[in-house]
N, C-alpha and C. Protein backbone atom coordinates (compact mmCIF):
# COMPACT_ATOMS: atom_id res chain seq x y z
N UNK A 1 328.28 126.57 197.79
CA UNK A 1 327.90 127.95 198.03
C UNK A 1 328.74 128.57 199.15
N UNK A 2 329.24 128.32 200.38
CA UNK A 2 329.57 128.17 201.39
C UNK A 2 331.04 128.75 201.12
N UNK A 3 331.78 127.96 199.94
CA UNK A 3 333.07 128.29 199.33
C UNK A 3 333.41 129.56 198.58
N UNK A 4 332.28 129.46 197.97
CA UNK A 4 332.68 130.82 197.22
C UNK A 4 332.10 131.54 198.31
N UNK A 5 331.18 132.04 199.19
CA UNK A 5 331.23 133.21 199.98
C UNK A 5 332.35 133.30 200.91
N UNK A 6 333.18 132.20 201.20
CA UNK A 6 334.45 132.47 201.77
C UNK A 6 335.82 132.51 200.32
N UNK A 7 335.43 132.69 199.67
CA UNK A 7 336.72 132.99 198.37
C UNK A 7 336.19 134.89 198.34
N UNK A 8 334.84 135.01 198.09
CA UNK A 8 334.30 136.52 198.20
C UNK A 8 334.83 137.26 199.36
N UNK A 9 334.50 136.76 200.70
CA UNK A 9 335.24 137.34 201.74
C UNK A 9 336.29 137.69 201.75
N UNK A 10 337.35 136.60 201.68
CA UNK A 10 338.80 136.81 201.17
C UNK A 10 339.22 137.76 200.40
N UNK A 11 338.57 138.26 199.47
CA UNK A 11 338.63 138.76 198.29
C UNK A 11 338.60 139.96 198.67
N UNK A 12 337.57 140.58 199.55
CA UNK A 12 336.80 141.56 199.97
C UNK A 12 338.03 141.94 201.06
N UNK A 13 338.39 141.18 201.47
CA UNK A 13 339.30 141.54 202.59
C UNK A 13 340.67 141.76 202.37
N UNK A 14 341.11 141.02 201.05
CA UNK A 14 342.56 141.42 200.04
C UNK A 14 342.46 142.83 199.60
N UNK A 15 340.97 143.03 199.28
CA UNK A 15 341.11 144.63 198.19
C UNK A 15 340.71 145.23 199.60
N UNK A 16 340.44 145.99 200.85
CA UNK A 16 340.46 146.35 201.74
C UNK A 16 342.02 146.55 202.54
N UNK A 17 342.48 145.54 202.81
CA UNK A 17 344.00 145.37 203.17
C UNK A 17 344.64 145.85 202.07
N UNK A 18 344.90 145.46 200.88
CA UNK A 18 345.69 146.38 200.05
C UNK A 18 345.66 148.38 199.49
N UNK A 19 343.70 148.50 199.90
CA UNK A 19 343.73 150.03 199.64
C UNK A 19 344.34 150.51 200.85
N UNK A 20 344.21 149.67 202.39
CA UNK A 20 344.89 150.22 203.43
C UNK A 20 346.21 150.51 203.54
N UNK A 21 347.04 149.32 203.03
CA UNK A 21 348.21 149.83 202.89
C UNK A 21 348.75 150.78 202.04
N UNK A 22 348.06 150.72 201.11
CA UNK A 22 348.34 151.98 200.13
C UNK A 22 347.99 152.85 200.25
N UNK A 23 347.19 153.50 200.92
CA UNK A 23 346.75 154.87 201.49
C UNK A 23 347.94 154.99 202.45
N UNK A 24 348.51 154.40 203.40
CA UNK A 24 349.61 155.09 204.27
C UNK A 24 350.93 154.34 203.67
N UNK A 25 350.81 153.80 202.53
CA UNK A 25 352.38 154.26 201.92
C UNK A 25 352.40 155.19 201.05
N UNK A 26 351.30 156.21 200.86
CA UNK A 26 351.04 157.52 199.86
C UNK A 26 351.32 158.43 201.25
N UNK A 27 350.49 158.43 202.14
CA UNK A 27 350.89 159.31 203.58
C UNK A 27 352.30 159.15 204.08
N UNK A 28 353.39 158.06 204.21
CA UNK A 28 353.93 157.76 204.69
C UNK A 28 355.50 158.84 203.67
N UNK A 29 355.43 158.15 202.23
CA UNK A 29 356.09 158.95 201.13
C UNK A 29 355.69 160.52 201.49
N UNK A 30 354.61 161.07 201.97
CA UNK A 30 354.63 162.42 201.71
C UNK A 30 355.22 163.44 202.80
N UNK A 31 355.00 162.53 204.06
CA UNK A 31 355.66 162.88 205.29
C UNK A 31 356.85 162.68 205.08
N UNK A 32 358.06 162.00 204.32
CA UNK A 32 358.69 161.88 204.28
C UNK A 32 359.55 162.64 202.92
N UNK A 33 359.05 163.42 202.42
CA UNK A 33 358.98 164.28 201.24
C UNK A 33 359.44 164.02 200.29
N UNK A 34 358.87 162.39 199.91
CA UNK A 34 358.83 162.00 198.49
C UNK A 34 357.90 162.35 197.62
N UNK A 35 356.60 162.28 197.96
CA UNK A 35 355.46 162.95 197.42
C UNK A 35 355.24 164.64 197.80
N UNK A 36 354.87 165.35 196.61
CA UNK A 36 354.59 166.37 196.99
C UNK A 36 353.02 166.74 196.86
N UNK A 37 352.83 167.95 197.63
CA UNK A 37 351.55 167.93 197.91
C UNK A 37 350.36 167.02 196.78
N UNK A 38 350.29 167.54 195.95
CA UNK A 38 349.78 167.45 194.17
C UNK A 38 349.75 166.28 194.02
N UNK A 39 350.90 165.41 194.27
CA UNK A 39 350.79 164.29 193.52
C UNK A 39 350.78 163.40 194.76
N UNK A 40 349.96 163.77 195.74
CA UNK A 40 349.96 163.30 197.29
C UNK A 40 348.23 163.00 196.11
N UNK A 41 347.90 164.37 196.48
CA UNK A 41 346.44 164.22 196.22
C UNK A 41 345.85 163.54 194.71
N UNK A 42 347.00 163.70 193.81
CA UNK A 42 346.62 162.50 192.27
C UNK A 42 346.61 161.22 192.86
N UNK A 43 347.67 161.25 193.62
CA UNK A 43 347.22 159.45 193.93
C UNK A 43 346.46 158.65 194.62
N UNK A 44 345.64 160.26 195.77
CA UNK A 44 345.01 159.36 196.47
C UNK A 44 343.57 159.61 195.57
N UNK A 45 343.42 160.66 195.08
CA UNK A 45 342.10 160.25 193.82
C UNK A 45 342.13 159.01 192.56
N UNK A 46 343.27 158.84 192.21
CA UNK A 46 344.10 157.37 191.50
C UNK A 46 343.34 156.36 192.95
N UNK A 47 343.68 156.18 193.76
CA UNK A 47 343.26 155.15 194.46
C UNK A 47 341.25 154.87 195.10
N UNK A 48 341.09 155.81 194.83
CA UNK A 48 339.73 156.46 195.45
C UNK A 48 338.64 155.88 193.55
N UNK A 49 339.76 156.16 192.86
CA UNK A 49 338.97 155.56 191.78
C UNK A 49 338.97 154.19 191.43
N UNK A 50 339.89 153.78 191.82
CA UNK A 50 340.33 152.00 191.73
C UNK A 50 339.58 151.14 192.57
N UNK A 51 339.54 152.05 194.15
CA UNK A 51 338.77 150.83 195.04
C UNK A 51 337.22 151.41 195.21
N UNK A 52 336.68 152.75 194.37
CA UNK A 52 335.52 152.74 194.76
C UNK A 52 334.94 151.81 194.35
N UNK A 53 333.73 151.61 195.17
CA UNK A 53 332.74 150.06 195.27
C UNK A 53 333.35 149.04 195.67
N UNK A 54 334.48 148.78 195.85
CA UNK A 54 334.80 147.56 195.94
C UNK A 54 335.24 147.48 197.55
N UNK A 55 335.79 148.73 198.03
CA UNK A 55 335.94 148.59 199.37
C UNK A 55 334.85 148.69 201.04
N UNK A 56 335.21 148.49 202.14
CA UNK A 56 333.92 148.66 202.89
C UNK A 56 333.42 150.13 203.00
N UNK A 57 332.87 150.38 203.74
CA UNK A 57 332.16 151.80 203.54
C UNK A 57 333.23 152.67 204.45
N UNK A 58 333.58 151.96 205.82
CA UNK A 58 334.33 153.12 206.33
C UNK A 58 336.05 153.48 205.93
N UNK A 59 336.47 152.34 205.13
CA UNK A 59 337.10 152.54 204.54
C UNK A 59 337.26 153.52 203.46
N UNK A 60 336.32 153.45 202.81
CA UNK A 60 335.73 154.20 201.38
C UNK A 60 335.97 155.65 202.15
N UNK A 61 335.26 155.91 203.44
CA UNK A 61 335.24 157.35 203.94
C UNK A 61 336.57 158.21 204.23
N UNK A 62 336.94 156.65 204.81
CA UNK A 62 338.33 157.79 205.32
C UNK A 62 339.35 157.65 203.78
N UNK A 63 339.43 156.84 202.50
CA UNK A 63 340.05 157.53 201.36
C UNK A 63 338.99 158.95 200.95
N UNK A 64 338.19 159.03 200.97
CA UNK A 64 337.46 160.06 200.75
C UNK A 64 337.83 161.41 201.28
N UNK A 65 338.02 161.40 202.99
CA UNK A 65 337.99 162.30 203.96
C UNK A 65 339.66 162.93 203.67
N UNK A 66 340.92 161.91 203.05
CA UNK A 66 341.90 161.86 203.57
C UNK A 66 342.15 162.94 202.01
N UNK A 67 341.01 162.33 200.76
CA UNK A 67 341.62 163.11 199.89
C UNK A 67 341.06 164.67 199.67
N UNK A 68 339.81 164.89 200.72
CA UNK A 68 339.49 166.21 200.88
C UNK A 68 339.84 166.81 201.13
N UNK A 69 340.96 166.53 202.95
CA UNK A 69 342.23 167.46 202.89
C UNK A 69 343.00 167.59 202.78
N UNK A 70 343.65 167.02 201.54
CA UNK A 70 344.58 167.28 200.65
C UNK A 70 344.54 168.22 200.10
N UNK A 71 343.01 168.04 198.97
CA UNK A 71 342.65 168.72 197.83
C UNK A 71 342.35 170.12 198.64
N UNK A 72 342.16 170.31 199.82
CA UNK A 72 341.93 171.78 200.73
C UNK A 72 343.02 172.00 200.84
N UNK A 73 344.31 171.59 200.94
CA UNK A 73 345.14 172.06 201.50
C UNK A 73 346.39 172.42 200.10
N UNK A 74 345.91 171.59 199.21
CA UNK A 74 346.38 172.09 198.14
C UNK A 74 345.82 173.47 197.30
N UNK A 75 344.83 173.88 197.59
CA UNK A 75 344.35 174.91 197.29
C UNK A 75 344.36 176.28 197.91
N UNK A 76 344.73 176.12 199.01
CA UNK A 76 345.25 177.41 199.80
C UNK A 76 347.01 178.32 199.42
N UNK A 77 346.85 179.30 199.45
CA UNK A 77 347.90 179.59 198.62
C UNK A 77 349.06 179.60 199.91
């Protein structure tokens, strides 16, 4: 029992570390004006759909928070 809640942990902590890095190599591309606004914000809803549930909560918030102001800032003319 003991094993698998440390294979779960691990696990938990791979898909956490990987939405992290991928949220600031989507920020990182856009500051750098590979991504444009639009497809700043498709990918971070693409990612927001992949790791919901699976990531921790404050994690979960700030893909959440990060794709709100996007999606605000894409909407302003």
């Amino acid at each position: 029992m003991m094993k698998e809640l440390n294979a779960y942990e691990e696990l938990r902590y791979e898909i956490n570390r990987k939405a992290t890095e991928t949220l600031m190599h989507l920020l990182l591309c856009y500051e750098h004006g590979k991504l444009s606004t639009e497809a700043l914000s498709a990918s971070i809803d693409t990612l927001f759909m992949a790791v919901s549930g699976l990531v921790d909560g404050d994690l979960f918030d700030m893909i959440t928070a990060t794709s709100e102001i996007f999606k605000s800032t894409n909407s302003n003319p």
